[in-house]
Every structure is written in structure tokens, then in C-alpha cells.
Protein backbone atom coordinates (compact mmCIF):
# COMPACT_ATOMS: atom_id res chain seq x y z
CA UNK A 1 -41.87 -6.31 -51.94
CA UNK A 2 -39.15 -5.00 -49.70
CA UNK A 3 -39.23 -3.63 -46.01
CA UNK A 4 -37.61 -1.25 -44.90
CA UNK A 5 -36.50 -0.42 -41.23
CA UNK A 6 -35.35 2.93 -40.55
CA UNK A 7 -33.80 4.78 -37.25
CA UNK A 8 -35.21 8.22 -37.62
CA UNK A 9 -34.11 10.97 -34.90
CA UNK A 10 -37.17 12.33 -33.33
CA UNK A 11 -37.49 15.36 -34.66
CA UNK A 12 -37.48 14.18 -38.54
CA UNK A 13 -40.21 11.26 -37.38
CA UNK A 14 -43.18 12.87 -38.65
CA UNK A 15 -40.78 14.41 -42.08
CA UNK A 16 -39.95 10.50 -42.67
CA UNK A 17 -43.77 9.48 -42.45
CA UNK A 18 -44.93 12.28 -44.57
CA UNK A 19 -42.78 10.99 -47.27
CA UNK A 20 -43.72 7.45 -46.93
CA UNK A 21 -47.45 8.68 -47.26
CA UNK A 22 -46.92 10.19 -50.16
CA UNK A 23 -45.31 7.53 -51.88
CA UNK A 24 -47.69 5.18 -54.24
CA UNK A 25 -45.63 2.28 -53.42
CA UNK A 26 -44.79 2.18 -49.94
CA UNK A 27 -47.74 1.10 -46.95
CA UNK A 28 -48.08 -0.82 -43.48
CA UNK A 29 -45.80 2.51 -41.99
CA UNK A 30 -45.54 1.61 -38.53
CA UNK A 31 -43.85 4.24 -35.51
CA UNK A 32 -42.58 3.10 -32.57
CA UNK A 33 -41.36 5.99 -30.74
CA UNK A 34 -38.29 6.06 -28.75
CA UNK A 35 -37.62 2.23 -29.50
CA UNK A 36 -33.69 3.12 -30.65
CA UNK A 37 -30.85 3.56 -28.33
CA UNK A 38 -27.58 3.39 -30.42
CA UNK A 39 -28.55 5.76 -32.52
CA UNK A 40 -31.17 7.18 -30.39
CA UNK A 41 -34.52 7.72 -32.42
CA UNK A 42 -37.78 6.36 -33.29
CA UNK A 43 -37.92 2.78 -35.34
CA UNK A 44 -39.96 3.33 -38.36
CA UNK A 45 -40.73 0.25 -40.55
CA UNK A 46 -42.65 0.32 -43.51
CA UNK A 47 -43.33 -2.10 -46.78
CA UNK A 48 -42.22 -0.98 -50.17
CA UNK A 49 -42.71 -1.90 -53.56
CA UNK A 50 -39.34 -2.31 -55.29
CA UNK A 51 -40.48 0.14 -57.91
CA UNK A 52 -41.11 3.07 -55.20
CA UNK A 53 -37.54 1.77 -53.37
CA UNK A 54 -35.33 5.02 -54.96
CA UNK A 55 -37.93 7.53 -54.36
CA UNK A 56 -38.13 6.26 -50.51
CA UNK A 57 -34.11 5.95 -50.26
CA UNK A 58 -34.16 9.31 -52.34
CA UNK A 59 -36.75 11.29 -49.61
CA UNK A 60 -35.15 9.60 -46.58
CA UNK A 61 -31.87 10.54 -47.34
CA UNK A 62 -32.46 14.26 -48.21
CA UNK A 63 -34.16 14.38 -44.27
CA UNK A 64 -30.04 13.13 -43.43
CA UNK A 65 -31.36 9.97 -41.84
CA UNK A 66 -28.70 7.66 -43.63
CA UNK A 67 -26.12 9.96 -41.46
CA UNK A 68 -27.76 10.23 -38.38
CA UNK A 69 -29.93 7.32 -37.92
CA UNK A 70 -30.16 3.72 -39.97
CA UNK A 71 -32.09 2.44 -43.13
CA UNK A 72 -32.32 -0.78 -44.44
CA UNK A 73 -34.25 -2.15 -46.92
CA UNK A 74 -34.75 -6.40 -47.09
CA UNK A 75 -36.67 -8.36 -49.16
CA UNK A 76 -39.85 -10.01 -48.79
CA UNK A 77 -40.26 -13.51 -49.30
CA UNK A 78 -44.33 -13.38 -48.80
CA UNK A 79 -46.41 -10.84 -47.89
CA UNK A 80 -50.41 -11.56 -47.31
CA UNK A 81 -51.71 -8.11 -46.98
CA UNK A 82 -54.24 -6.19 -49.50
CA UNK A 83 -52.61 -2.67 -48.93
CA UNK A 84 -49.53 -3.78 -49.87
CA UNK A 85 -51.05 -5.75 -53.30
CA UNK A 86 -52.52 -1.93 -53.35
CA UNK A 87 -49.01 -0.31 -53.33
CA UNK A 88 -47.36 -2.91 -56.05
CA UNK A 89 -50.74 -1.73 -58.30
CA UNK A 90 -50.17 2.01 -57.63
CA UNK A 91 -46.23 2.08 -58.30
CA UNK A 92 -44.65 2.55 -61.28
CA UNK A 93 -43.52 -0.18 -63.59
CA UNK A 94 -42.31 -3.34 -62.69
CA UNK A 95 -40.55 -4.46 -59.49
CA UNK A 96 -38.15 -7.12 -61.89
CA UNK A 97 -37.44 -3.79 -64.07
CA UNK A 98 -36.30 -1.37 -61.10
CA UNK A 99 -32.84 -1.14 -60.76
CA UNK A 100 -32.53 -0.20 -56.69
CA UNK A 101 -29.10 1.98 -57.29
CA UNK A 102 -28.30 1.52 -53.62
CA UNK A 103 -28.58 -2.20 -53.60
CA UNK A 104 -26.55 -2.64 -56.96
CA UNK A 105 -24.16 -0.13 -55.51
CA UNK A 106 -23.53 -2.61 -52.42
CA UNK A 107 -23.07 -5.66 -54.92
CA UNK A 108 -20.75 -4.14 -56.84
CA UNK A 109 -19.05 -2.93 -54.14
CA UNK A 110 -17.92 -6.67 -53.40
CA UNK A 111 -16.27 -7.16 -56.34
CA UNK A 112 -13.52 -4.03 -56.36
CA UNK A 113 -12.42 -5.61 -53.11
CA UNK A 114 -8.68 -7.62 -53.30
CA UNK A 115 -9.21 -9.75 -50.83
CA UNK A 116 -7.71 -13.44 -50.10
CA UNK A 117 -10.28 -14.97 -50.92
CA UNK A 118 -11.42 -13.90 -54.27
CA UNK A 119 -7.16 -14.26 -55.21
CA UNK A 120 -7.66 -18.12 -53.91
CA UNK A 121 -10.89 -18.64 -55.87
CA UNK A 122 -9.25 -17.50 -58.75
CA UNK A 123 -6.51 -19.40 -58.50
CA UNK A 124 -7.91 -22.61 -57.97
CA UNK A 125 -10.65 -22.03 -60.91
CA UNK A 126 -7.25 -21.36 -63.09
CA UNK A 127 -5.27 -24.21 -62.09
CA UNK A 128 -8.40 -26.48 -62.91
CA UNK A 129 -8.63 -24.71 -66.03
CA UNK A 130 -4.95 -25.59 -66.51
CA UNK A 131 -6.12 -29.18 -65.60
CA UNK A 132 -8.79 -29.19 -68.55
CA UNK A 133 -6.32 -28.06 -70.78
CA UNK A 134 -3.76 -30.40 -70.38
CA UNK A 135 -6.60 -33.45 -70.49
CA UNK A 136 -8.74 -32.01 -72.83
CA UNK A 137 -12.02 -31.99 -70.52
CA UNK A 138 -14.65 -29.99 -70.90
CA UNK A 139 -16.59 -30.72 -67.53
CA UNK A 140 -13.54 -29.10 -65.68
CA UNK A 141 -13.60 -26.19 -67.83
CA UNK A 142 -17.44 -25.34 -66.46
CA UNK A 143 -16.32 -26.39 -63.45
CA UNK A 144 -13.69 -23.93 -63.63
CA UNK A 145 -15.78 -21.19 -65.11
CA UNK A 146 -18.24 -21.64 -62.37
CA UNK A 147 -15.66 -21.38 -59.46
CA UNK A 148 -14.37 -17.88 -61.05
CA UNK A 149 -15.52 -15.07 -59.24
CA UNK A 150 -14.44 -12.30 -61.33
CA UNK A 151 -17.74 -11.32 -62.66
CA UNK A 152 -18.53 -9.01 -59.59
CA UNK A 153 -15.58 -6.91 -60.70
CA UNK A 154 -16.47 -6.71 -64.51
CA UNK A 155 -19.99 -5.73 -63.08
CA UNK A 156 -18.10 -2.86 -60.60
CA UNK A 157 -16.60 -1.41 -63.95
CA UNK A 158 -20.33 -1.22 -65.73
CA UNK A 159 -21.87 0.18 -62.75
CA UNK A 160 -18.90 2.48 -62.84
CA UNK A 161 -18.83 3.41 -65.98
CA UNK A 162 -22.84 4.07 -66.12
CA UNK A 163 -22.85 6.23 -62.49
CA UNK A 164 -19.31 8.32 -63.87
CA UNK A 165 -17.53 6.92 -60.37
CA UNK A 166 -13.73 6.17 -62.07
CA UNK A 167 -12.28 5.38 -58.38
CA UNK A 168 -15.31 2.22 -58.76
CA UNK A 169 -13.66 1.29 -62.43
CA UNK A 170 -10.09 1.74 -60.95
CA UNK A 171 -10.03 -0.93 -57.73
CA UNK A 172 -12.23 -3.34 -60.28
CA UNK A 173 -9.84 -2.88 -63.01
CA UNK A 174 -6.89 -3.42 -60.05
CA UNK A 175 -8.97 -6.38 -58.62
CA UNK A 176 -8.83 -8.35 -61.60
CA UNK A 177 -5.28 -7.42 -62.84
CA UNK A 178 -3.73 -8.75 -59.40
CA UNK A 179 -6.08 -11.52 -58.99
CA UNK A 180 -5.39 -12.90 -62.48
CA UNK A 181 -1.82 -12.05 -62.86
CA UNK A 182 -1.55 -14.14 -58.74
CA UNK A 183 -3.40 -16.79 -60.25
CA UNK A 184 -1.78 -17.28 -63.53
CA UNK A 185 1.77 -16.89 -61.72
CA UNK A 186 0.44 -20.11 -59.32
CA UNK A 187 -1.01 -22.14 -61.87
CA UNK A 188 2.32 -21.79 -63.80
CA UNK A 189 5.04 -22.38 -61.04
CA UNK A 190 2.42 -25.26 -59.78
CA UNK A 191 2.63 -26.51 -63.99
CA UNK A 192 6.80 -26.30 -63.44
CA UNK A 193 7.07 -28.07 -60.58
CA UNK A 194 4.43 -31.13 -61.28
CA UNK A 195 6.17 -31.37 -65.06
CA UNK A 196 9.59 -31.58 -62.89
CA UNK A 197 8.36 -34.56 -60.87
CA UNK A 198 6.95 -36.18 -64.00
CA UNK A 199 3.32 -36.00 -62.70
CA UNK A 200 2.84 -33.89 -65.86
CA UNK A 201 4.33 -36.17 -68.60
CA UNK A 202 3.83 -34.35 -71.80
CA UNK A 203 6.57 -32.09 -73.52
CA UNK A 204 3.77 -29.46 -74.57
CA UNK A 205 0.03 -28.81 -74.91
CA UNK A 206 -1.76 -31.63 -77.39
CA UNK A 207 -1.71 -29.99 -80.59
CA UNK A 208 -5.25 -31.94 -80.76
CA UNK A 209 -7.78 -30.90 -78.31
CA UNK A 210 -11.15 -31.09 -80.08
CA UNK A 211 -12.94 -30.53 -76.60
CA UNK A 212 -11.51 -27.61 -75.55
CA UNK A 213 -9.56 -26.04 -78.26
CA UNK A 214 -12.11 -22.97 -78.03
CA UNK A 215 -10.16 -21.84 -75.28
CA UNK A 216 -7.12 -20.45 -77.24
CA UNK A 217 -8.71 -19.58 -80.19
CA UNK A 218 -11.12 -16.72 -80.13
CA UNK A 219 -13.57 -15.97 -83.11
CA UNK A 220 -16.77 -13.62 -83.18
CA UNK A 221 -18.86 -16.30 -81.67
CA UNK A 222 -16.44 -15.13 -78.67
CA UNK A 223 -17.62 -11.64 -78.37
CA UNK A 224 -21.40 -12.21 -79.50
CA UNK A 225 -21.26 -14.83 -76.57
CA UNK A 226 -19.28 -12.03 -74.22
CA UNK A 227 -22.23 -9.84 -75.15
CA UNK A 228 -25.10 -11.95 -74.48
CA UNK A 229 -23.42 -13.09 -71.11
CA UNK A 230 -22.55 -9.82 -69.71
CA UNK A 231 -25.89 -8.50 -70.54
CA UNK A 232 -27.37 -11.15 -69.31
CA UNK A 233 -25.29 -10.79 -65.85
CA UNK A 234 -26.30 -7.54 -65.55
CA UNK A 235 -29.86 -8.04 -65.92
CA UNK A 236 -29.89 -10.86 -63.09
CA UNK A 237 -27.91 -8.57 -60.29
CA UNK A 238 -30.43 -5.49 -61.59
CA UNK A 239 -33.92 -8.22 -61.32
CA UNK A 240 -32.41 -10.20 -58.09
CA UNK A 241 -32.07 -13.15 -60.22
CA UNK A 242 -29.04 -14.61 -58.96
CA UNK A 243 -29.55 -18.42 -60.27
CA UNK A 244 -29.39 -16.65 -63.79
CA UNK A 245 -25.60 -16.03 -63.33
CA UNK A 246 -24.85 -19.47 -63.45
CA UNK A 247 -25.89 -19.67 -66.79
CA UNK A 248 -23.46 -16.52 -67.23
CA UNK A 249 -20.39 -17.65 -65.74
CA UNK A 250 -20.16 -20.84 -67.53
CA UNK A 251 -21.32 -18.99 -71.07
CA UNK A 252 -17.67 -16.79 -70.68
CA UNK A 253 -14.16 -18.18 -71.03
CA UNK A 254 -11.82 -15.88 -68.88
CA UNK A 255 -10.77 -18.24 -66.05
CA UNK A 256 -10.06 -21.17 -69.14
CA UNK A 257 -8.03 -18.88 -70.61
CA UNK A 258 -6.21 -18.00 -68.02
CA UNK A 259 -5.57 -21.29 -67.21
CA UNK A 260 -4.18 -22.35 -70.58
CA UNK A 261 -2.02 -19.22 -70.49
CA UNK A 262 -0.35 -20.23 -67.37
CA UNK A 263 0.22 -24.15 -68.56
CA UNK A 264 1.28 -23.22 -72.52
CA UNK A 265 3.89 -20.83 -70.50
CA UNK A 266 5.28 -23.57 -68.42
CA UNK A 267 5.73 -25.95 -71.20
CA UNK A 268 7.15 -23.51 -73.47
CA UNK A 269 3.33 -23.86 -76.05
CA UNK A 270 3.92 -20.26 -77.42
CA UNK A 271 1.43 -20.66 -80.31
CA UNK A 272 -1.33 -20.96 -77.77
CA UNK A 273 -0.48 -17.68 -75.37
CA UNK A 274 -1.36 -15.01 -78.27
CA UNK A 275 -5.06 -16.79 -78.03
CA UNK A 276 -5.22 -17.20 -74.76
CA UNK A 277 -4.45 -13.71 -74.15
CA UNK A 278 -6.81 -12.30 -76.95
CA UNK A 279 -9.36 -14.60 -75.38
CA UNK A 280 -9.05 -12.74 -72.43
CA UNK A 281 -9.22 -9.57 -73.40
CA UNK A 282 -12.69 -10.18 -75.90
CA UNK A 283 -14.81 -11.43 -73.26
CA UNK A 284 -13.64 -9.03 -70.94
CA UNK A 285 -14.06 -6.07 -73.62
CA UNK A 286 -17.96 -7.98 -74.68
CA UNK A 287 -18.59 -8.36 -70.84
CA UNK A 288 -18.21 -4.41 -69.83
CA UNK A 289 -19.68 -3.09 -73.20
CA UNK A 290 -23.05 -5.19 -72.80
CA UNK A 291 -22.91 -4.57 -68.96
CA UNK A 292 -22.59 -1.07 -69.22
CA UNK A 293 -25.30 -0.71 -72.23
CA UNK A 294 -27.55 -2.42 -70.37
CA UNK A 295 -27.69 -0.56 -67.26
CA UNK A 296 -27.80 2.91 -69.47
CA UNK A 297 -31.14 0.93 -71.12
CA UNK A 298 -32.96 0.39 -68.05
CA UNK A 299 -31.44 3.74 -66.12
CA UNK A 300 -33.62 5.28 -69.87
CA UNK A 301 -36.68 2.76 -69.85
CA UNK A 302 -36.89 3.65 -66.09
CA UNK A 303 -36.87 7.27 -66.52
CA UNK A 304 -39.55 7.15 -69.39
CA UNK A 305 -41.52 4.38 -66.87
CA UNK A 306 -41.47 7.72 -64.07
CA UNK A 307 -42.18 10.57 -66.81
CA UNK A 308 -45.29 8.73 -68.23
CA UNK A 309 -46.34 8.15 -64.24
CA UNK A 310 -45.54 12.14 -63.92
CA UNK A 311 -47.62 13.08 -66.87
CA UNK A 312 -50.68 10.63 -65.51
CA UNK A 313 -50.68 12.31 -62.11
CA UNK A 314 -50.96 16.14 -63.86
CA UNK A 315 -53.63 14.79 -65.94
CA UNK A 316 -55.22 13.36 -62.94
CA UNK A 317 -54.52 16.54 -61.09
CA UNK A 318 -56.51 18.81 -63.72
């Protein structure tokens, strides 16, 4: 269940609650007239089903609200109220199956954004994947692939792709070219230096790393994985299932190949750059296709969910 809190001018009060009326999944509508000063306007609050959420975002925004009053839409942790175990019946679907486009649109949003700190998270998950490589440890290769933050930007280019917004797939795309090529350049002059003052002691990469030799060497158990995780990503931002990405970013081996670009650079390892490089570029390339098919599923599913509630309501209406 969400609820939503809207600044409606005056004049579009009664437009705003006719549209919540006639929405299955949306009850408890409350007015309080005059309540807003900055914008001036009427707060009108109301509890939604997640299922209904587009069609109330949809109605609210064709009466220009968004532009000259407020909406916002937060989630419900518990709600004890038999109208509103009404609505969830009467809506469409399944709240975990709605994809609110507004919501994913704000997530996304996140991840085209260059900023400081998603450059210093990615450099410090690459530098302990350099770390992993040159010890051959496998806990600080999750570790790494948990710190990485670049999934937000892979999931910018699906939602791009999907909505046809190429400015969306362009910043991503930017996002993660900078952000890797910054971290890959630190993790390398930081390999340099430490091999200088002999805190790095080797001559090259082990030639035998049974632990984490997966890294550089990319097979299709690479993109089937790439597939499954970026599907699986997806699917948690879509449902609100964030603890699921978890299980996503340490299923994925960008940031570990990354850092084992950076490190078989500095010490001169140029059989292991080709793989860390293809590395990169198959779960990247497994990551968007899933993402983006996945999206297009439910943006389908949903639409037949809404026709076969269209087709119910004529029937009902004969």
C-alpha cells in the first residue's frame, strides 16, 4: 500500500477527488482545505494500492498538479483498515508485479549521476579487487563486488532503453565510462607506487590463482550468470525488493575485473588484460540485455493484467 499526499490548487480539488473515486485501488481520500501555503492549495491525502499507483499519477498529472502543486507517493509499512484490504482486492494484479514508472524513473535517475562519491566507491571496490587478485582471495572479491555501485547505471540504460529516453542511456553510459576508467587509473598508479616501495613484492600476477582465476577468464557461464543477475536486479528495483540486489551484485564480476585490469597493467601481466577486458564487457552486455527484456516483459504482462480488467468492467457494464 502506498500514500499519497498531494498539494492540489483549489480549483482542481474536487477534479483530483473525482479521480481518486473512481479509481478501484485508491481509498481513505481525505481534504483539508486551504492547509498549503508554499504552494498554496488544499492537502489531499489518500491510500493507494501499488497496482492503481500509474493510473492515480496518470489522472493527477493530466489536472497539471505535478506543476502547480506537489504529489508524493510513500510506502506503507502497515495499514489496519478494511477499505483499504477492499482497494488491494478491487485493483488490478499484483502490487509485487506493478512497475510504478515514476518511482523506477527516480531510482534510475541516481545512477546517471557522476558524482564523487559513486567515482570513490568505485575506486575503492577496484583497488580491493586489485587486492584479491594479487592474494588470490575470494572473500575480497565479494567484498569488492558488493561495494560497487555501478548497477544503478546499468539499470538507467534498461530503463532507458525500454522508455526510448537516449539522453537516460547517454549520462549512464558516461557514468560508468569515467567512473571505471578514474578507478582503474587509481588502482593502477596506487599498484606502481606500492610495487616501487616493495610493499607489493611479486614481479607479475601468480600464474596460479585457483580462487579467483574466473576473473580474467570469461566463458558462457559468464553471460548466463550476467543474465540471470541483471534480470534478477531489475525485478528487485521493479518489486521494492532491495535485499535481493545483494544477491545480484556479488553474482556479477565487473568491479573484479576491473581491478585485475588495473594490477596486470602495473606489473606488465598482458595475458590477463584481454580477459579482464572481455570480462567486462559480457556482464555488462548480459546485464543491459536481461534488464531491458525484463522491463519490456512486465511493461506486456502489465498491459494484458489492465486489458483483461478493461474487458471485465464492459462485461460488468452490460
Amino acid at each position: 500500500m502506498l500514500h499519497l499526499r498531494a498539494i492540489v490548487p483549489a480549483d482542481r480539488t474536487d477534479a483530483s477527488c473525482k479521480a481518486l473515486a473512481e479509481c478501484a485501488g485508491a481509498t481513505n481520500v481525505v481534504v483539508i482545505e486551504g492547509a498549503a501555503r508554499v504552494p498554496p492549495g488544499d492537502l489531499v491525502t489518500a491510500d493507494v494500492a501499488r497496482e492503481s499507483a500509474n493510473e492515480v499519477l496518470d489522472a493527477l498529472r493530466a489536472l497539471h498538479v505535478d506543476r502547480d502543486g506537489s504529489i508524493a507517493l510513500d510506502k506503507v509499512d502497515l495499514t489496519l483498515s478494511e477499505r483499504a484490504e477492499l482497494a488491494m482486492e478491487r485493483a488490478p494484479g499484483h502490487g509485487d508485479d506493478a512497475v510504478v514508472w515514476e518511482e523506477l524513473d527516480r531510482q534510475v535517475s541516481e545512477g546517471t549521476a557522476l558524482t564523487w562519491s559513486f567515482v570513490a566507491f568505485l575506486a575503492l571496490a577496484t583497488q580491493l579487487a586489485g587486492i584479491a587478485a594479487l592474494i588470490d582471495s575470494p572473500v575480497l572479491v565479494v567484498g569488492a563486488m558488493v561495494l560497487g555501485p555501478e548497477f544503478g547505471a546499468i539499470a538507467a540504460i534498461c530503463y532507458g532503453l525500454v522508455r526510448g529516453q537516449p539522453r537516460r542511456i547517454v549520462d549512464a553510459l558516461r557514468a560508468l565510462l569515467v567512473g571505471f576508467a578514474v578507478a582503474i587509473v587509481i588502482t593502477y598508479v596506487c599498484a606502481l607506487v606500492s610495487r616501487w616501495i616493495g610493499v607489493i613484492e611479486l614481479d607479475r600476477l601468480p600464474d596460479d590463482r585457483p580462487l579467483t582465476a574466473f576473473i580474467y577468464s570469461p566463458d558462457r557461464w559468464s553471460f548466463i550468470v550476467a543474465l540471470l543477475a541483471g534480470g534478477a536486479g531489475v525485478l528487485s528495483l521493479t518489486a521494492g525488493k532491495s535485499s535481493a540486489l545483494v544477491g545480484v551484485f556479488i553474482s556479477v564480476t565487473t568491479v573484479p575485473a576491473a581491478g585485475n585490469l588495473a594490477v596486470a597493467m602495473a606489473l606488465r601481466h598482458t595475458s590477463e588484460i584481454t580477459g579482464s577486458l572481455l570480462q567486462l564487457a559480457v556482464n555488462f552486455a548480459g546485464m543491459v540485455i536481461a534488464g531491458a527484456l525484463t522491463l519490456l516483459v512486465q511493461r506486456y504482462l502489465w498491459a494484458a493484467v489492465l486489458r483483461q480488467r478493461g474487458r471485465r468492467s464492459a462485461v460488468r457494464g452490460t
